[in-house]
PDB file of N, CA and C in Angstrom:
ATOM      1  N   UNK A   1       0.816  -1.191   0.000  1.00  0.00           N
ATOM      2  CA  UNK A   1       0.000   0.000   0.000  1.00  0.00           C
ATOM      3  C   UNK A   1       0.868   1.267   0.000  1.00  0.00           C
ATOM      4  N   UNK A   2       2.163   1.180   0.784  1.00  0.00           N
ATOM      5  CA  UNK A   2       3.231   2.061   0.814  1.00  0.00           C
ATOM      6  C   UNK A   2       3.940   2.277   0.101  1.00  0.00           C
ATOM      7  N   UNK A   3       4.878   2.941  -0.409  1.00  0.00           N
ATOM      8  CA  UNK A   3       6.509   2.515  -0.982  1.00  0.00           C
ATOM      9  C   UNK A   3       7.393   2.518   0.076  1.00  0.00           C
ATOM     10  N   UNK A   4       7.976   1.108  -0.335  1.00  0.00           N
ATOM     11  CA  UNK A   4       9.115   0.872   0.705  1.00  0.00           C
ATOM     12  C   UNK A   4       9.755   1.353   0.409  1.00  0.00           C
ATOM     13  N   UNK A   5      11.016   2.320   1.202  1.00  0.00           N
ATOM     14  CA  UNK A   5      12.772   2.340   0.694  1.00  0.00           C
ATOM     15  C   UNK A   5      13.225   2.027   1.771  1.00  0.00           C
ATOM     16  N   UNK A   6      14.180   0.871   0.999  1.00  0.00           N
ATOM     17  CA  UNK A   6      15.321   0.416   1.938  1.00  0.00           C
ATOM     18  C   UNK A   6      16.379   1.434   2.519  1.00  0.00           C
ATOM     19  N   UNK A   7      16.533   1.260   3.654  1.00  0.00           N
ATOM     20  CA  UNK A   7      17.928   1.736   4.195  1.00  0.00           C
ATOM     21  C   UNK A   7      18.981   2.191   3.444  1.00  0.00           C
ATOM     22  N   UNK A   8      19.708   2.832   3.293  1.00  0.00           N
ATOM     23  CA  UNK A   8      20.580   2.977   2.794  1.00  0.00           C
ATOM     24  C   UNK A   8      21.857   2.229   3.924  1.00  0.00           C
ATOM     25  N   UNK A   9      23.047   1.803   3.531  1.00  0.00           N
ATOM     26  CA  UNK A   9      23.574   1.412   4.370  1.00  0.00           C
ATOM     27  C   UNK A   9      24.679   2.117   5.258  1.00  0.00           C
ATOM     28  N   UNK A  10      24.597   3.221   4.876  1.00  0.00           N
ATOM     29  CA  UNK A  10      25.665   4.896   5.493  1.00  0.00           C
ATOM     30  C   UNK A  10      24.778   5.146   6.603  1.00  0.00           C
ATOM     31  N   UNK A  11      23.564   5.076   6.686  1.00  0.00           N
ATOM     32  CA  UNK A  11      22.094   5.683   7.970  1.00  0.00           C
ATOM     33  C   UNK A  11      22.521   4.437   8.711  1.00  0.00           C
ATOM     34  N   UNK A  12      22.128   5.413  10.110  1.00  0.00           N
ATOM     35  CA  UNK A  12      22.077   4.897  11.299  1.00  0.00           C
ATOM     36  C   UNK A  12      20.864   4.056  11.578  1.00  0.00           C
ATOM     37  N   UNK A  13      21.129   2.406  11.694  1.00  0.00           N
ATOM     38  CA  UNK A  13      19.876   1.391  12.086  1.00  0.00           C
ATOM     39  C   UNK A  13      19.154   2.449  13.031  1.00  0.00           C
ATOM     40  N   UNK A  14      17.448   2.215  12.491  1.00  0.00           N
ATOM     41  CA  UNK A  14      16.603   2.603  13.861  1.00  0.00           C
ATOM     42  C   UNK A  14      16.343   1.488  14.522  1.00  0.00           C
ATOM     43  N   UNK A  15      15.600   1.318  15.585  1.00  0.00           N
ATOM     44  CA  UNK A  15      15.336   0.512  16.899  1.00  0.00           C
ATOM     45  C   UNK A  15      14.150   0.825  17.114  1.00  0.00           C
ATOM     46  N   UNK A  16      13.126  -0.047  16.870  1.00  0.00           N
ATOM     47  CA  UNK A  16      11.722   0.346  17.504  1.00  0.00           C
ATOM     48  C   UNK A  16      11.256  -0.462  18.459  1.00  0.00           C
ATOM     49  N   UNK A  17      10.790   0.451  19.946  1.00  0.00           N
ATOM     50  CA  UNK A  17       9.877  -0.660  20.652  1.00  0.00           C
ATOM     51  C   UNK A  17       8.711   0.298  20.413  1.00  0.00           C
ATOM     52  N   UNK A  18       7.843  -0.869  19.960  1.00  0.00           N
ATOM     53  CA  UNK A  18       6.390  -0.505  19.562  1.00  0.00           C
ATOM     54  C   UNK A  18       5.344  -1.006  20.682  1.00  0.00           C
ATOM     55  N   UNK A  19       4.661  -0.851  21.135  1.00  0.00           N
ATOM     56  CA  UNK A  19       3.388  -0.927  22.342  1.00  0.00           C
ATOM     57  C   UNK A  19       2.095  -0.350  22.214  1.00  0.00           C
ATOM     58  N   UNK A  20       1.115  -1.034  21.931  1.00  0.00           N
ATOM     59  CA  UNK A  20      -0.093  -0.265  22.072  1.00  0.00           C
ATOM     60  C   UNK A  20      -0.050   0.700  23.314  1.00  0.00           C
ATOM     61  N   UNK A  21       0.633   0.660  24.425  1.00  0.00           N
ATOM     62  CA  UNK A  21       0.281   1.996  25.018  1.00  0.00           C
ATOM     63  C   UNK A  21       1.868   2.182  25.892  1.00  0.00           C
ATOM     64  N   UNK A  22       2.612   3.123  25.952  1.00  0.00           N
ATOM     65  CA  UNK A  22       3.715   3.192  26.237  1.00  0.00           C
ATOM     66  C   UNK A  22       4.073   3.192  28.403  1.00  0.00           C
ATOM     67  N   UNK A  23       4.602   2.612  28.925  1.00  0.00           N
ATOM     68  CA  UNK A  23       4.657   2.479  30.373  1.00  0.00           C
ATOM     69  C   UNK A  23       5.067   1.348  30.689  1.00  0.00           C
ATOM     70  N   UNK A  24       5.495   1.409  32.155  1.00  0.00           N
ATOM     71  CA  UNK A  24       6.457   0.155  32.633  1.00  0.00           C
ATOM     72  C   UNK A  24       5.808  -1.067  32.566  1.00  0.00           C
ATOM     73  N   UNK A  25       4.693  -0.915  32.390  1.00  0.00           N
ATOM     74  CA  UNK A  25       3.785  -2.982  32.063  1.00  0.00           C
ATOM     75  C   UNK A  25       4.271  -3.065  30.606  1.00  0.00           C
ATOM     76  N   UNK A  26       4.346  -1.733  29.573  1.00  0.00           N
ATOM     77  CA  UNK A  26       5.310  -2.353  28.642  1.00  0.00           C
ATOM     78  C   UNK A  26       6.773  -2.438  28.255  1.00  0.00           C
ATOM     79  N   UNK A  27       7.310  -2.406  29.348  1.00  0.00           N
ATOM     80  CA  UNK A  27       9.108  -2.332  29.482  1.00  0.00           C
ATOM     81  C   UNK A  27       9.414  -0.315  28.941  1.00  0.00           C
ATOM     82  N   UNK A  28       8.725   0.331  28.532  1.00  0.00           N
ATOM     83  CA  UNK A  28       9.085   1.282  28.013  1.00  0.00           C
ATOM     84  C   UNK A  28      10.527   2.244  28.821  1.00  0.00           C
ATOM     85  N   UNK A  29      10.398   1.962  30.155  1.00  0.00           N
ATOM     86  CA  UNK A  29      11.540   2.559  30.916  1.00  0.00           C
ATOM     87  C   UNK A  29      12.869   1.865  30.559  1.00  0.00           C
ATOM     88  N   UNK A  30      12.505   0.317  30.664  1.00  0.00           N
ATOM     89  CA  UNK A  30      13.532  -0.618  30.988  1.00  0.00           C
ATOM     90  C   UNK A  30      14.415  -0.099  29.617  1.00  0.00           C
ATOM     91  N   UNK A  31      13.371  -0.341  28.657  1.00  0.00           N
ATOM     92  CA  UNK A  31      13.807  -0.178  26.994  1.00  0.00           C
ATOM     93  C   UNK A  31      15.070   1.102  26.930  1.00  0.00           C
ATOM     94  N   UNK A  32      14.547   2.173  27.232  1.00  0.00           N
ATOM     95  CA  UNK A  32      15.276   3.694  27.154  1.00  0.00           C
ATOM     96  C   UNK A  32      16.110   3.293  28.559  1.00  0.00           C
ATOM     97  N   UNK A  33      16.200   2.732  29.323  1.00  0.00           N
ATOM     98  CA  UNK A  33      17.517   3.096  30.318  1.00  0.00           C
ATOM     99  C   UNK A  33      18.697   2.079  29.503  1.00  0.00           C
ATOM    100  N   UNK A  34      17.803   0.675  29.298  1.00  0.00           N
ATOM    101  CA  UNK A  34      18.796  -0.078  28.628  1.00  0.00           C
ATOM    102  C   UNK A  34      20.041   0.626  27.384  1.00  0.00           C
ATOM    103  N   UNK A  35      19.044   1.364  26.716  1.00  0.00           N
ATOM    104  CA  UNK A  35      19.267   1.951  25.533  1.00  0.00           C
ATOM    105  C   UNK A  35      20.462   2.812  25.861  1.00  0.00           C
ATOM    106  N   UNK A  36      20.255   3.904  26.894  1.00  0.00           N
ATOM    107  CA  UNK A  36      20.962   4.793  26.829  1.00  0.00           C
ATOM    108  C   UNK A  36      22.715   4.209  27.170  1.00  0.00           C
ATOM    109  N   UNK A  37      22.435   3.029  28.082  1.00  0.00           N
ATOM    110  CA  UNK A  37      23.827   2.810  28.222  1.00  0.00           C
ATOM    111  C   UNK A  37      24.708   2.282  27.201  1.00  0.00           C
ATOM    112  N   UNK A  38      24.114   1.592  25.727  1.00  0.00           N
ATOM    113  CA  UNK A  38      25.012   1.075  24.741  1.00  0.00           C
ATOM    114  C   UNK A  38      25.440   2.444  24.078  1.00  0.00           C
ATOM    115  N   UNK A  39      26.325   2.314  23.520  1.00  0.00           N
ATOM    116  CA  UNK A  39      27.547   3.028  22.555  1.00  0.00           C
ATOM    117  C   UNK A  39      27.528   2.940  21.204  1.00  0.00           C
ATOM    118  N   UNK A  40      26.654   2.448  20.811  1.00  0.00           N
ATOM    119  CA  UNK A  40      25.908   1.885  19.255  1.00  0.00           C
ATOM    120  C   UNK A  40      25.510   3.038  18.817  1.00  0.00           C
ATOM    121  N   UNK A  41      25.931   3.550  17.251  1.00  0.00           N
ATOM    122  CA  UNK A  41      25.566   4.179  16.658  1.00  0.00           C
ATOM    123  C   UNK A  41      23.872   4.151  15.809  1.00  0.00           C
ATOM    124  N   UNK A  42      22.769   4.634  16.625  1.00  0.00           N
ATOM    125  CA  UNK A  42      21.759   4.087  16.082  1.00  0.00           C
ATOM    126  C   UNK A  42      20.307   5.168  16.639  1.00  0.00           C
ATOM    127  N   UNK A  43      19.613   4.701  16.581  1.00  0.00           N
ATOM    128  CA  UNK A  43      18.507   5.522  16.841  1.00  0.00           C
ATOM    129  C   UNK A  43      17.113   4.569  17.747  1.00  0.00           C
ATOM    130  N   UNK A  44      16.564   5.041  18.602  1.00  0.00           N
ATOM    131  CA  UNK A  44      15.698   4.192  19.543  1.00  0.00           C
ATOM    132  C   UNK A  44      14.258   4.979  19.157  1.00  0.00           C
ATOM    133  N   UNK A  45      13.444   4.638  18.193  1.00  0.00           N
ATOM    134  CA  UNK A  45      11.619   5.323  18.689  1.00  0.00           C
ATOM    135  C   UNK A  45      11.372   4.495  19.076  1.00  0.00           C
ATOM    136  N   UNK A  46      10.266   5.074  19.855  1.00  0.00           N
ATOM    137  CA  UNK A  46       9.234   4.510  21.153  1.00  0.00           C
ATOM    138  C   UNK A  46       8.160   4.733  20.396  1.00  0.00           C
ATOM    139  N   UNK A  47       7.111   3.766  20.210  1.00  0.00           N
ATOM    140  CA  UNK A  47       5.988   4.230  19.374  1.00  0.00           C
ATOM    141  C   UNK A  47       4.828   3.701  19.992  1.00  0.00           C
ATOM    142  N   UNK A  48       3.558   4.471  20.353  1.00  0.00           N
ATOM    143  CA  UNK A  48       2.904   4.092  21.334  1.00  0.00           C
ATOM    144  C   UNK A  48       1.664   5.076  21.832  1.00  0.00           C
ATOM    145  N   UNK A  49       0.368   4.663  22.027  1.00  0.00           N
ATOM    146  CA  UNK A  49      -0.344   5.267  22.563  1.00  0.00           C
ATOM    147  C   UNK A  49       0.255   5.564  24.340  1.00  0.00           C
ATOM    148  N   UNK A  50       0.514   6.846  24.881  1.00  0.00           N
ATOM    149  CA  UNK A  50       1.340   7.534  26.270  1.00  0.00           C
ATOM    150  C   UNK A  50       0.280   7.186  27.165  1.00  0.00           C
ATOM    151  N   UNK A  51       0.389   6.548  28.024  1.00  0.00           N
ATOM    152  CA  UNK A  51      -0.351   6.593  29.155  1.00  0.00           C
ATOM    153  C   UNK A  51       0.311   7.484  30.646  1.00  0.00           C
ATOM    154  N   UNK A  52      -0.396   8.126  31.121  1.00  0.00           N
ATOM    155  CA  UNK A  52       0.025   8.986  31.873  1.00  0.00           C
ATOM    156  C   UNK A  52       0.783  10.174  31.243  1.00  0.00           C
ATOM    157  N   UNK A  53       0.806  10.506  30.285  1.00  0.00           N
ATOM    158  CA  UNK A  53       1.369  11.346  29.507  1.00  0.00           C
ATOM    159  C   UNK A  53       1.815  12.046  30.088  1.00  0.00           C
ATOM    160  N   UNK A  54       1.758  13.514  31.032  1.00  0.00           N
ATOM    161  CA  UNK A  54       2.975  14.060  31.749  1.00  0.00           C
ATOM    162  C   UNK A  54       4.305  13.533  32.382  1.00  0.00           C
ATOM    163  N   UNK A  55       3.685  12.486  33.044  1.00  0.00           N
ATOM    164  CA  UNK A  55       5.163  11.632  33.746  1.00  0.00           C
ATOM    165  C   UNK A  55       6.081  11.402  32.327  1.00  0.00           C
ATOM    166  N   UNK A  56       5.599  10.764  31.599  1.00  0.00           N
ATOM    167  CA  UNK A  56       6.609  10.514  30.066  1.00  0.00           C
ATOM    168  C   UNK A  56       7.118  11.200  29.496  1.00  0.00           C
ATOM    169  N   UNK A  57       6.194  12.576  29.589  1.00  0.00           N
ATOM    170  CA  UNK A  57       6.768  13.602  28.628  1.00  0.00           C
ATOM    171  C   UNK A  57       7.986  14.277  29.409  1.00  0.00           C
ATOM    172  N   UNK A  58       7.693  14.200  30.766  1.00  0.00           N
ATOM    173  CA  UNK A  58       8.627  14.892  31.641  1.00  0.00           C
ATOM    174  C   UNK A  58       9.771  13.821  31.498  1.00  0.00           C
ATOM    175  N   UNK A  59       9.661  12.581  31.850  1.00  0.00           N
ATOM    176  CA  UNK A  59      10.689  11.434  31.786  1.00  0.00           C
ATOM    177  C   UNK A  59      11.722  11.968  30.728  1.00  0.00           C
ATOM    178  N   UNK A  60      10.973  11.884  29.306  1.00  0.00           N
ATOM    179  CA  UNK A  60      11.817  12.120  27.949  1.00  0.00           C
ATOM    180  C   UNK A  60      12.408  13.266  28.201  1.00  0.00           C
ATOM    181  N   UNK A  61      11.783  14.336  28.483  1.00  0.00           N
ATOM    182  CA  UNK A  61      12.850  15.933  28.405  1.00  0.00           C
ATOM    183  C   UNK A  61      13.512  15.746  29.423  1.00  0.00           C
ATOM    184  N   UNK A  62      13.873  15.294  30.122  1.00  0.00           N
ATOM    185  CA  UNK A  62      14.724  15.599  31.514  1.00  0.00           C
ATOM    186  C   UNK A  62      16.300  14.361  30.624  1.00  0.00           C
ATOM    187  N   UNK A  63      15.908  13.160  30.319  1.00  0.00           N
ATOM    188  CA  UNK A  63      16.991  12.226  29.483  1.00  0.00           C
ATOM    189  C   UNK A  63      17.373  13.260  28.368  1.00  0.00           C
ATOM    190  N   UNK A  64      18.644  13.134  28.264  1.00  0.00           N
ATOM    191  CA  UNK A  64      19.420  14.269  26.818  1.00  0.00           C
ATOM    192  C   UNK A  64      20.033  13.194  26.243  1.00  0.00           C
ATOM    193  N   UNK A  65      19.866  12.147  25.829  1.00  0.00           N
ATOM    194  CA  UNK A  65      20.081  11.679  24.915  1.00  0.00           C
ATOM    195  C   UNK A  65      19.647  12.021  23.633  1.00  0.00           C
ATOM    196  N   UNK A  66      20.097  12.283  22.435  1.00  0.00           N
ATOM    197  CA  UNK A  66      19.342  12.504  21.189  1.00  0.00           C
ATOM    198  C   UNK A  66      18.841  11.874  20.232  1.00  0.00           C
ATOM    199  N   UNK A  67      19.514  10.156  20.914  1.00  0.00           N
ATOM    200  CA  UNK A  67      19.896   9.055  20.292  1.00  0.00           C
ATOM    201  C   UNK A  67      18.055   8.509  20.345  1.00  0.00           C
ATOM    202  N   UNK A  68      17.278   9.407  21.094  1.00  0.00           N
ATOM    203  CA  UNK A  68      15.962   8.273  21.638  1.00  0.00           C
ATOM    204  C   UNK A  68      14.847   9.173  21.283  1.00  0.00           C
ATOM    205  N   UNK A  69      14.154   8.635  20.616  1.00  0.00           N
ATOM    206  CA  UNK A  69      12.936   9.652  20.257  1.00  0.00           C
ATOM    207  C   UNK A  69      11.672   9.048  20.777  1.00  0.00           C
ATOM    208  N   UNK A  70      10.507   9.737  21.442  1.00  0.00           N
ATOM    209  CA  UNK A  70       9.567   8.831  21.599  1.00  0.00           C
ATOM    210  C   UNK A  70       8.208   9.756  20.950  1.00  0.00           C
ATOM    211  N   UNK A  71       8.003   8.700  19.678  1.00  0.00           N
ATOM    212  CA  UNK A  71       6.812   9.440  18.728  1.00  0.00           C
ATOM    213  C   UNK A  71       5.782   9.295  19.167  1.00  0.00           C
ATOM    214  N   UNK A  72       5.326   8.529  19.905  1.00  0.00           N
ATOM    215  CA  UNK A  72       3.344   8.557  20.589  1.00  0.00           C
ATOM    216  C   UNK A  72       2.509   7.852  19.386  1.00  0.00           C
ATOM    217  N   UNK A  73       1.683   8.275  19.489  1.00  0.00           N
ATOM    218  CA  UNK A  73       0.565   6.901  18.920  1.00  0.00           C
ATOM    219  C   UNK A  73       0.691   7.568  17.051  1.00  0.00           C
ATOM    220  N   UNK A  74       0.834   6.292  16.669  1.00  0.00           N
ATOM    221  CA  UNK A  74       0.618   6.710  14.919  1.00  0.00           C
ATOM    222  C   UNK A  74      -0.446   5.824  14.386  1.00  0.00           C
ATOM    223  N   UNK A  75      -1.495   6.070  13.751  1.00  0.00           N
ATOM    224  CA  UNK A  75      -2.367   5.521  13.484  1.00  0.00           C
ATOM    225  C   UNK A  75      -1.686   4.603  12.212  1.00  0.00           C
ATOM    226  N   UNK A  76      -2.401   2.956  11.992  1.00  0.00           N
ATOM    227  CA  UNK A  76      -1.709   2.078  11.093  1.00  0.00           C
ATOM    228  C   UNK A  76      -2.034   2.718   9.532  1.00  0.00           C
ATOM    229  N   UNK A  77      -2.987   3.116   9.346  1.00  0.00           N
ATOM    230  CA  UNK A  77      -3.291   3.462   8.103  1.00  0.00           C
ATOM    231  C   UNK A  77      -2.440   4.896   7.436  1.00  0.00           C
ATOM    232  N   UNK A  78      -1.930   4.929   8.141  1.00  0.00           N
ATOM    233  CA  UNK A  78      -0.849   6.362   7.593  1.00  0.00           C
ATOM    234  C   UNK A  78       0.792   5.905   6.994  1.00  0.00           C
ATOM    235  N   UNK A  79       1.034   6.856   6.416  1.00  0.00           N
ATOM    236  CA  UNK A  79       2.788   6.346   5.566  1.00  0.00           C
ATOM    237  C   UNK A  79       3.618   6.826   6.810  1.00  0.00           C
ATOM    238  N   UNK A  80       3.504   7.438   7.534  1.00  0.00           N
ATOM    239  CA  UNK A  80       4.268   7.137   9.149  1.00  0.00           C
ATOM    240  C   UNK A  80       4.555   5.983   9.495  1.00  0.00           C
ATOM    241  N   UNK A  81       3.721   5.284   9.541  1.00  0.00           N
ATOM    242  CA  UNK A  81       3.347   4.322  10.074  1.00  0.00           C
ATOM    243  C   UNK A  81       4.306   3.128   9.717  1.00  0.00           C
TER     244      UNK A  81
END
């Protein structure tokens, strides 16, 4: 339904943990602390309907990593997606 493009192989692998709703019943902390400690050139989204949404949003801005993005809910029917 999309067009795929492959990777190029110069770009940095992304890393997705995907969760219908983002929080510690779905590892989402464990995921980003794990994350931050490797040395891997790469990229981490979090993709996910936010539950509790302030605590997360505050969680993410306070971590300065740049390496970790957390996008929030993307609906399947979109080229985001």
């Amino acid at each position: 339904m999309f067009p795929f493009k492959a990777r190029d192989k110069n770009e940095r692998p992304i890393f997705l943990h995907l969760a219908t709703t983002l929080g510690l019943r779905k590892g989402f902390w464990h995921v980003v602390e794990d994350f931050k400690k490797t040395n891997i050139d790469a990229e981490l989204w979090c993709v996910g309907r936010i539950q509790r949404e302030n605590f997360w949003i505050d969680y993410m801005n306070a971590q300065t990593d740049p390496r970790i993005k957390m996008i929030g809910w993307v609906d399947c029917d979109t080229p985001e997606y």
